[in-house]
N, C-alpha and C. Protein backbone atom coordinates (compact mmCIF):
# COMPACT_ATOMS: atom_id res chain seq x y z
N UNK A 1 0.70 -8.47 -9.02
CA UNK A 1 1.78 -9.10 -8.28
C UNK A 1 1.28 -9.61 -6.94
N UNK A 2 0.63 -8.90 -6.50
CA UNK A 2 0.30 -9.46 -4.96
C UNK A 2 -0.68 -10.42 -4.88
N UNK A 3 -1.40 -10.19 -6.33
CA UNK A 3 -2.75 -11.26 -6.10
C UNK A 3 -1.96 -13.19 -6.45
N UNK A 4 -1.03 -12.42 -7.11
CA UNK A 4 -0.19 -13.87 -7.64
C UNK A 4 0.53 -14.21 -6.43
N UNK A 5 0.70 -13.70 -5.74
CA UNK A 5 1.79 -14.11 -4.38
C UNK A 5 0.56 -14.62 -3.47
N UNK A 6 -0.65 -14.38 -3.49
CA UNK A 6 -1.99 -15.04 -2.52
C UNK A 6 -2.02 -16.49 -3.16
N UNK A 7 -2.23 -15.85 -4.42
CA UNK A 7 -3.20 -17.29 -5.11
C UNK A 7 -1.91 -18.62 -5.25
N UNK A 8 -0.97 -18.45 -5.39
CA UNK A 8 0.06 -19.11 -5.42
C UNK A 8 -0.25 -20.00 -4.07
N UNK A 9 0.39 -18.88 -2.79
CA UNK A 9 -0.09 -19.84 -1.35
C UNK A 9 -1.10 -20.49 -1.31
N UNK A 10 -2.68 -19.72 -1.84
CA UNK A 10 -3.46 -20.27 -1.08
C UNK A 10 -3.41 -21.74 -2.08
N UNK A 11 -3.19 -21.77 -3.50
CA UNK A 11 -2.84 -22.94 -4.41
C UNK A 11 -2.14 -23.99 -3.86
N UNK A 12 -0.93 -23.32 -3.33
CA UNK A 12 -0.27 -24.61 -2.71
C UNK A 12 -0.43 -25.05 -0.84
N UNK A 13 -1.01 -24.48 -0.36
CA UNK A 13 -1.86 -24.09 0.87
C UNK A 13 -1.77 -23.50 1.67
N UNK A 14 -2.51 -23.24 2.58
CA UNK A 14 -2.12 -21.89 3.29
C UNK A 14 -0.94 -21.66 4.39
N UNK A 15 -0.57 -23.20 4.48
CA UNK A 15 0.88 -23.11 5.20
C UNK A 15 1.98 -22.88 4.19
N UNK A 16 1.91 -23.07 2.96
CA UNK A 16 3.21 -22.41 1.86
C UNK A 16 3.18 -20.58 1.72
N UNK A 17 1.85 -19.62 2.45
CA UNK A 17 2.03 -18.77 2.41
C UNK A 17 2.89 -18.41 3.45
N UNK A 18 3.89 -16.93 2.89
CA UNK A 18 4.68 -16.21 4.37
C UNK A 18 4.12 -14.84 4.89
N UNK A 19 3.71 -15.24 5.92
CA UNK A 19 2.65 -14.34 6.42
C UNK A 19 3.26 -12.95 7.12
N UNK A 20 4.88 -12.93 6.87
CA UNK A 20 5.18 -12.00 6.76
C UNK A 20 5.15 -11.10 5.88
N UNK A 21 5.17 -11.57 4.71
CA UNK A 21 5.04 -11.01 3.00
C UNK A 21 3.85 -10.91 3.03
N UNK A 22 2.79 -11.18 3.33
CA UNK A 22 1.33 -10.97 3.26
C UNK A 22 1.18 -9.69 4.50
N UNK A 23 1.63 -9.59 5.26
CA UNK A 23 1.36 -8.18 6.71
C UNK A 23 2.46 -7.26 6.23
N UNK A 24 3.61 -7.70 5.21
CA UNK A 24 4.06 -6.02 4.38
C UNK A 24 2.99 -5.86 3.58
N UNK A 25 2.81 -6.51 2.73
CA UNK A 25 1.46 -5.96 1.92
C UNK A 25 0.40 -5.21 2.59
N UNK A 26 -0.61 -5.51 3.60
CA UNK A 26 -1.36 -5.51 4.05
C UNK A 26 -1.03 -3.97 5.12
N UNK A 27 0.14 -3.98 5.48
CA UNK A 27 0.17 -2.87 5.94
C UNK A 27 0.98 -1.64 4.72
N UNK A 28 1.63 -2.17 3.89
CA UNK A 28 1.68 -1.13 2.77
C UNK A 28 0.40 -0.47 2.39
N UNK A 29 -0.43 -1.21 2.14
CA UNK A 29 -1.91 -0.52 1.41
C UNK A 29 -2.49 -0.04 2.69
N UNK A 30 -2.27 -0.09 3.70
CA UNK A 30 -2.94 0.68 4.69
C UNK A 30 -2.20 1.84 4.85
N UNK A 31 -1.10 2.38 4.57
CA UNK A 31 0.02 3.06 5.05
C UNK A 31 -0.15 4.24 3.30
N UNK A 32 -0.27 3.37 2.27
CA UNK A 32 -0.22 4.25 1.00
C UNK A 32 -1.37 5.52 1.13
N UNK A 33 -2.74 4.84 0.99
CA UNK A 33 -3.77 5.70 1.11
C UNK A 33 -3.76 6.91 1.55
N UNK A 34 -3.34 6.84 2.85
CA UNK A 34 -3.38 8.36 3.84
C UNK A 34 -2.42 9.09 3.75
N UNK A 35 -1.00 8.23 2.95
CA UNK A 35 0.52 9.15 3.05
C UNK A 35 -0.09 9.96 1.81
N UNK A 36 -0.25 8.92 0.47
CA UNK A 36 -0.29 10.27 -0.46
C UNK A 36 -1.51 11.40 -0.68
N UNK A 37 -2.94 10.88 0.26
CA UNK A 37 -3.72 11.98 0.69
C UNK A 37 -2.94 13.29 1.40
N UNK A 38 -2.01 12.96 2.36
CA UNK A 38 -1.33 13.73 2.71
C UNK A 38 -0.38 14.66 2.50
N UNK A 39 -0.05 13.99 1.48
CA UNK A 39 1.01 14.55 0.70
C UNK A 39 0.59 15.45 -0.65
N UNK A 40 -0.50 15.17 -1.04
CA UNK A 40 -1.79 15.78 -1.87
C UNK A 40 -2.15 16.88 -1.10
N UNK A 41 -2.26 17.06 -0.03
CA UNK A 41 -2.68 18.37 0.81
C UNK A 41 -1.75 19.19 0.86
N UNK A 42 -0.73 18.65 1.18
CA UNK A 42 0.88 19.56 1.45
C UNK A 42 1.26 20.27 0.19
N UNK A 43 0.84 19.30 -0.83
CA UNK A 43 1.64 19.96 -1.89
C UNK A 43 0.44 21.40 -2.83
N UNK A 44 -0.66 20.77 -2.44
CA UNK A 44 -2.36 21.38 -2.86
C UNK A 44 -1.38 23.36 -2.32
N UNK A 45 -1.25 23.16 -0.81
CA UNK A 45 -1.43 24.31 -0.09
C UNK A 45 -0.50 24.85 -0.62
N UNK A 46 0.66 23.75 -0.64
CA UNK A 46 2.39 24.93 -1.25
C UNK A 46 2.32 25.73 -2.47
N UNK A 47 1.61 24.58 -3.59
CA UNK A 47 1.24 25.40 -4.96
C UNK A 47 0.02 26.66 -4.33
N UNK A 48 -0.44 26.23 -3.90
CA UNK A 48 -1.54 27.53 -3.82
C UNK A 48 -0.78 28.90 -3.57
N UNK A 49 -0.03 28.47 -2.30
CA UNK A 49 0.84 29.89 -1.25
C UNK A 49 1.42 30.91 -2.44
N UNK A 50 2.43 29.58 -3.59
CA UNK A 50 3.05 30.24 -4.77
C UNK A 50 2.29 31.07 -5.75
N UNK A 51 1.37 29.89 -6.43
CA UNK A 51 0.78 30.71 -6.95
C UNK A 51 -0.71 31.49 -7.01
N UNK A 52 -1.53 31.42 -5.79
CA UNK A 52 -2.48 32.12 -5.56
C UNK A 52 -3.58 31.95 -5.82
């Protein structure tokens, strides 16, 4: 999906892209990585506490 929303703009040129829709993206994938590392830790420790 996102590569089709680039190639589309950059197809029709780079002023038909919205470079707002391109900086949600861009900060989604910066924002995913570390939340669900994080959330991978939280949940790592809770199961552990339970079950040992």
């Amino acid at each position: 999906l996102v590569g089709s929303v680039l190639g589309v703009g950059m197809a029709r040129g780079i002023g038909a892209l919205d470079l707002r829709v391109v900086m949600n993206i861009i900060i989604s994938w910066l924002v995913t990585l570390p939340a669900g590392a994080v959330l991978s830790i939280v949940f790592f420790f809770f199961l552990k506490g339970i079950f040992g």
